[in-house]
N, C-alpha and C. Protein backbone atom coordinates (compact mmCIF):
# COMPACT_ATOMS: atom_id res chain seq x y z
N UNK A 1 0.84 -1.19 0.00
CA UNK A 1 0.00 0.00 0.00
C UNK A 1 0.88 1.25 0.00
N UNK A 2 0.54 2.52 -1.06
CA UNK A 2 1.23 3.75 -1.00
C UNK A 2 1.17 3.78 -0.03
N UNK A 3 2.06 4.81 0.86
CA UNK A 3 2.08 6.29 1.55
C UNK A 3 1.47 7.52 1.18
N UNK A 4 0.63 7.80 1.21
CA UNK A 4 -0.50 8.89 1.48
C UNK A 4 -0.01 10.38 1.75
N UNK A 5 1.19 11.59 1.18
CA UNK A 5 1.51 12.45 1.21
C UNK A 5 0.55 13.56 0.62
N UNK A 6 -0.09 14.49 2.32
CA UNK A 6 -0.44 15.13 1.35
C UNK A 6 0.24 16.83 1.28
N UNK A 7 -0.46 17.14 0.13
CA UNK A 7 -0.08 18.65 -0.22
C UNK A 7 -1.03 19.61 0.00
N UNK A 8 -0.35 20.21 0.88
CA UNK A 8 -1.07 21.16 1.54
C UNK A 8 -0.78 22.70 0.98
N UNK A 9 -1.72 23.34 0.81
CA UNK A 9 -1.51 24.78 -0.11
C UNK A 9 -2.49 25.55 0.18
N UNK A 10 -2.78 26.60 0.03
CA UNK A 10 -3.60 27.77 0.37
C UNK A 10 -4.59 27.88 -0.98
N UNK A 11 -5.99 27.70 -0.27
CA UNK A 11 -7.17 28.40 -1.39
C UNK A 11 -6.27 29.95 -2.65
N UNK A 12 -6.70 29.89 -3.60
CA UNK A 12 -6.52 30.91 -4.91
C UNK A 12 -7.55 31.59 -5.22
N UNK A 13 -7.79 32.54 -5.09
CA UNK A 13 -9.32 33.42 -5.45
C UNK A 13 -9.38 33.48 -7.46
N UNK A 14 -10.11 34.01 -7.46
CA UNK A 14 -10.39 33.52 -9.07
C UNK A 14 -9.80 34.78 -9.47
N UNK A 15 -9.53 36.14 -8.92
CA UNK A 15 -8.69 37.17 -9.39
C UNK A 15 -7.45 37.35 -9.10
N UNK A 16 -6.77 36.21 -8.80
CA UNK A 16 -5.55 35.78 -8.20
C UNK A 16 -4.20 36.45 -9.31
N UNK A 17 -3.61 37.76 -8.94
CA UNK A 17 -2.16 37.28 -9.67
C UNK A 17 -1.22 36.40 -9.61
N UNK A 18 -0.69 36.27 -10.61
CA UNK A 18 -0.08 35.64 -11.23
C UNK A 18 0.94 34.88 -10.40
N UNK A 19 1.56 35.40 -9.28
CA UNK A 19 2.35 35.22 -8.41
C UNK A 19 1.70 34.10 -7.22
N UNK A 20 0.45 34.69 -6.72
CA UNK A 20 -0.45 33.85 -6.11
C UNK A 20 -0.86 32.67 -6.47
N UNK A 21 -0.48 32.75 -7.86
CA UNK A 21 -1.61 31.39 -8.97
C UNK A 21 -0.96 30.17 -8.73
N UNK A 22 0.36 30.81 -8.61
CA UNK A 22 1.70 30.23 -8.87
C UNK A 22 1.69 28.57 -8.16
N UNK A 23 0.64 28.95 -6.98
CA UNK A 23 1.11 27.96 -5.97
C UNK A 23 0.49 26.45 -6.92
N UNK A 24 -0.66 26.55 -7.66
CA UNK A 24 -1.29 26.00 -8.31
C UNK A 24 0.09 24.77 -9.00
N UNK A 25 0.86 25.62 -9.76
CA UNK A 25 1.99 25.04 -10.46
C UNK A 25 2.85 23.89 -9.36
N UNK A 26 3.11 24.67 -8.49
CA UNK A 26 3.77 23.98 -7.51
C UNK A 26 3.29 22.52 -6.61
N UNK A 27 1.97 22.60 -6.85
CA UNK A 27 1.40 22.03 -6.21
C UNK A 27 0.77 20.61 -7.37
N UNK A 28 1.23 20.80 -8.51
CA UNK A 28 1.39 19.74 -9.71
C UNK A 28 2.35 19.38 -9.70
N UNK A 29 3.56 20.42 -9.58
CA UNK A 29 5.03 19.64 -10.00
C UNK A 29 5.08 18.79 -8.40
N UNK A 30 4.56 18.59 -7.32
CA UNK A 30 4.94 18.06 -6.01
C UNK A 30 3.95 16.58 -6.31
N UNK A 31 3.19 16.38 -7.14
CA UNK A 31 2.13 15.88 -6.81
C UNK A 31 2.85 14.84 -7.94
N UNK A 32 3.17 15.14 -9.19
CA UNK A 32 3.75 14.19 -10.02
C UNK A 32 5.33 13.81 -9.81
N UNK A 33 6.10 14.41 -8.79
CA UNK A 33 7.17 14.33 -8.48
C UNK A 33 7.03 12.72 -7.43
N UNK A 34 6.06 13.49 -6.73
CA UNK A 34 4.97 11.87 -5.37
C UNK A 34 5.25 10.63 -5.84
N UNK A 35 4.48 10.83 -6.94
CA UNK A 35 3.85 9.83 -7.86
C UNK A 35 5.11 8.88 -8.70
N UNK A 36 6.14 9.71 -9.10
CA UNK A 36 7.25 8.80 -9.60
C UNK A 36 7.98 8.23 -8.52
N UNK A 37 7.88 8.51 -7.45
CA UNK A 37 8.55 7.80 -6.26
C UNK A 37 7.81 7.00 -5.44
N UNK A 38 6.57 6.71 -5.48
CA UNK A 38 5.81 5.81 -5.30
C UNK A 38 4.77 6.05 -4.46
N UNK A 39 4.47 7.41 -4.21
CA UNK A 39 3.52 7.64 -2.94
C UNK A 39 2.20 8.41 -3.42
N UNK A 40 0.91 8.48 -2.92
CA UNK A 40 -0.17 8.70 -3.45
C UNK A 40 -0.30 10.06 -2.85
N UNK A 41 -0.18 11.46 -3.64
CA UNK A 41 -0.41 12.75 -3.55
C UNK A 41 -1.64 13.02 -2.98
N UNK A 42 -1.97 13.61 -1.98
CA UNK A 42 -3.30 14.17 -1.64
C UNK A 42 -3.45 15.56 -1.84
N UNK A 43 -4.06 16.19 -2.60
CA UNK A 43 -3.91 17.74 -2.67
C UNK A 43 -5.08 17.96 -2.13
N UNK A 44 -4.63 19.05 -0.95
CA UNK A 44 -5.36 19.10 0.43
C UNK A 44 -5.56 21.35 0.60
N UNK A 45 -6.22 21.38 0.31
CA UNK A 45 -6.60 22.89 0.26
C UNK A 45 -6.74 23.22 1.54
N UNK A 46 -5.88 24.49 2.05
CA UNK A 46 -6.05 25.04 3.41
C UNK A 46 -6.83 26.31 3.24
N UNK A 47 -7.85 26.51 4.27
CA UNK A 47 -8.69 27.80 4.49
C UNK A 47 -8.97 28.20 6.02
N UNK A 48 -9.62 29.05 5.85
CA UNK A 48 -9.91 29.48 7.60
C UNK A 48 -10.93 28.34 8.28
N UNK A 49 -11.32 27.32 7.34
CA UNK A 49 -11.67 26.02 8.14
C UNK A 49 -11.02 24.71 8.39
N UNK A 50 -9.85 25.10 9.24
CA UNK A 50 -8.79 24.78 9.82
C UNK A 50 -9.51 23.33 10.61
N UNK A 51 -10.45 23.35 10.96
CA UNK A 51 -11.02 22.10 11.58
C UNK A 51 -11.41 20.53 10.49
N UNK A 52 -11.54 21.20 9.06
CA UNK A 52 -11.62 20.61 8.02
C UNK A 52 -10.25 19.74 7.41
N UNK A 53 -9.08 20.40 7.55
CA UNK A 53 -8.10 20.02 7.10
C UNK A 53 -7.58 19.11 8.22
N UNK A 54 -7.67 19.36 10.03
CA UNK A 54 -7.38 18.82 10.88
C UNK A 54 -8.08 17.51 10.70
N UNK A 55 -9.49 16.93 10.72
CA UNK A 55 -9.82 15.96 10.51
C UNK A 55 -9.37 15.18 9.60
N UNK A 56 -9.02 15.48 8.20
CA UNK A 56 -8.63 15.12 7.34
C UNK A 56 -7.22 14.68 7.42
N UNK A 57 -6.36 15.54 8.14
CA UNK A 57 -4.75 14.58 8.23
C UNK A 57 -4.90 13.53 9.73
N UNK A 58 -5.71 13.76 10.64
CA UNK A 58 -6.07 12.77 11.76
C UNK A 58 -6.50 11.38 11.32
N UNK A 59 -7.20 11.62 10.21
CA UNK A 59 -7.86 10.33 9.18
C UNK A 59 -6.93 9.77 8.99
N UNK A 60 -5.75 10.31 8.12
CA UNK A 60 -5.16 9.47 7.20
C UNK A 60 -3.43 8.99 8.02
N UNK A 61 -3.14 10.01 9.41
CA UNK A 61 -1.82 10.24 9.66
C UNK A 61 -1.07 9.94 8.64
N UNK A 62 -0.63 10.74 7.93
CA UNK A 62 0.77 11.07 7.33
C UNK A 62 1.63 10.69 8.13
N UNK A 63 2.82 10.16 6.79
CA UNK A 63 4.14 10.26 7.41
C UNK A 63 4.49 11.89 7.30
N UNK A 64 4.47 12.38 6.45
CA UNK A 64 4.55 13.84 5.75
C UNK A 64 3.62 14.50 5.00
N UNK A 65 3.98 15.85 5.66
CA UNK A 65 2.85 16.68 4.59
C UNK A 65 4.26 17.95 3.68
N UNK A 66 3.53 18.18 2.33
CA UNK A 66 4.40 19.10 1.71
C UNK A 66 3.83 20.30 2.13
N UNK A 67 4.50 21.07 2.85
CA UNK A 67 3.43 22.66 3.39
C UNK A 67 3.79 23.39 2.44
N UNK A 68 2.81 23.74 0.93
CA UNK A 68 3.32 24.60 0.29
C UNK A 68 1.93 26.11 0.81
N UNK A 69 1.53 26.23 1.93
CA UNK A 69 0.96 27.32 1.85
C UNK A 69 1.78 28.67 2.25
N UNK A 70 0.91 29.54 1.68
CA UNK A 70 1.56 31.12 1.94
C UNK A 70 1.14 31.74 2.48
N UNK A 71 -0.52 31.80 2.86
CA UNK A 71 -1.41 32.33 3.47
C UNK A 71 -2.86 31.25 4.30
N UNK A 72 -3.70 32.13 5.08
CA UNK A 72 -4.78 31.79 5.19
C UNK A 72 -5.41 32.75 5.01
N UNK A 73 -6.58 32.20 4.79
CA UNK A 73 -7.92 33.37 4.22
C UNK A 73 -7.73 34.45 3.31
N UNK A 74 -6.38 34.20 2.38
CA UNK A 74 -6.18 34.97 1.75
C UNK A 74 -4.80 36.41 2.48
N UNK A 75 -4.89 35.68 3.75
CA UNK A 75 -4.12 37.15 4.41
C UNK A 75 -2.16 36.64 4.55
N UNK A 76 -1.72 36.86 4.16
CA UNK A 76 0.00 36.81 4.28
C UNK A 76 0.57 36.40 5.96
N UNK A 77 -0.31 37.89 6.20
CA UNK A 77 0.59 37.57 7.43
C UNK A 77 -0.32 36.56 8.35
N UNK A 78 -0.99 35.42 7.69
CA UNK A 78 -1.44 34.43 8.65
C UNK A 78 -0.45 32.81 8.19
N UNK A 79 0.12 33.21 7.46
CA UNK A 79 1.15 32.11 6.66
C UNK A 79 1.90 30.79 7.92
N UNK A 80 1.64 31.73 9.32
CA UNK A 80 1.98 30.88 10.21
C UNK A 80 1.40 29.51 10.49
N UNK A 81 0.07 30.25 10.21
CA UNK A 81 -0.97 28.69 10.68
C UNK A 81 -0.92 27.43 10.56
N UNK A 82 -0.71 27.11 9.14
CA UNK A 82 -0.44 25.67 8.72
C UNK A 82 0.42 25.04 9.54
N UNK A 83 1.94 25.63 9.50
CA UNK A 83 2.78 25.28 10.06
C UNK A 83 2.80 24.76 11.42
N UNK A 84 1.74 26.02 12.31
CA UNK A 84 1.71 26.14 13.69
C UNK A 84 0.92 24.41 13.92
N UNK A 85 0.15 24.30 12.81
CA UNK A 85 -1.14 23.40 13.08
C UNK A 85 -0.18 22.16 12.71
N UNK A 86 0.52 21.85 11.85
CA UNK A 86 1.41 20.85 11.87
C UNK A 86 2.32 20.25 13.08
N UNK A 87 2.91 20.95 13.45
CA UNK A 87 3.69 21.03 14.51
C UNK A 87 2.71 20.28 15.71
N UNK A 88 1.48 21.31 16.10
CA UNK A 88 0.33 20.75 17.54
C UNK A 88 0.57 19.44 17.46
N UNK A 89 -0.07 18.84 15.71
CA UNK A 89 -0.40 17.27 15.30
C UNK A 89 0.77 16.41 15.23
N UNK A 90 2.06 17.01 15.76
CA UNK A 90 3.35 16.58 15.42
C UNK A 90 3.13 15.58 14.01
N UNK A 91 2.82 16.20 12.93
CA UNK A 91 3.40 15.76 11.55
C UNK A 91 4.54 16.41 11.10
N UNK A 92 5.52 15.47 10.90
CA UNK A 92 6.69 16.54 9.51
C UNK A 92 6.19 16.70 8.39
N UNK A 93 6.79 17.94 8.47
CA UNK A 93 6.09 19.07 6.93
C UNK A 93 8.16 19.55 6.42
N UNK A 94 7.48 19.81 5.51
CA UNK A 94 8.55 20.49 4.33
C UNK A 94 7.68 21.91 4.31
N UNK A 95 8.82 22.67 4.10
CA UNK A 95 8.74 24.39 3.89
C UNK A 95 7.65 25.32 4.93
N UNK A 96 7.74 26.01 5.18
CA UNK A 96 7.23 27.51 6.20
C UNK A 96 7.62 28.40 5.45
N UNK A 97 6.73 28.83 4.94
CA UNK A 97 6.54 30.55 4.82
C UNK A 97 6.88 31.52 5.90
């Protein structure tokens, strides 16, 4: 049975520049990168319903999550959260904003 990695990234609003969009890209090249090494990508959208995403990695415990988020709710300087919320659940994550 795979390993279950998922990718974790921040919601994109539909007027998103280009820079913001970006994460979109990143979050394909991590997902087919998974996939040639043998593990099943979960692309896992983070928002201010932080209780949503918590159930969801409690489900599956990860060995790892890829933290590609930058924000919550759209705001920068909340970029902490994911991270903070990783850490509580003691999962290892890759990257902090």
């Amino acid at each position: 049975m795979k390993s279950v990695i998922p990718i974790l990234y921040n919601l994109v609003s539909i007027d998103a520049n280009t820079d913001e969009a970006d994460v979109l890209d990143q979050v394909s090249a991590v997902s087919e990168a998974l996939l040639e090494l043998g593990y099943e990508p979960l692309q896992l959208s983070f928002s201010e319903k932080i209780i949503d995403t918590v159930d969801v990695l409690n489900k599956i415990k990860p060995p790892l999550v890829f933290n590609l988020t930058e924000s919550t709710a759209q705001k920068g300087r909340l970029s902490y959260v994911a991270p903070s919320i990783l850490e509580v659940l003691n999962i290892p994550y890759t990257g902090c904003s």
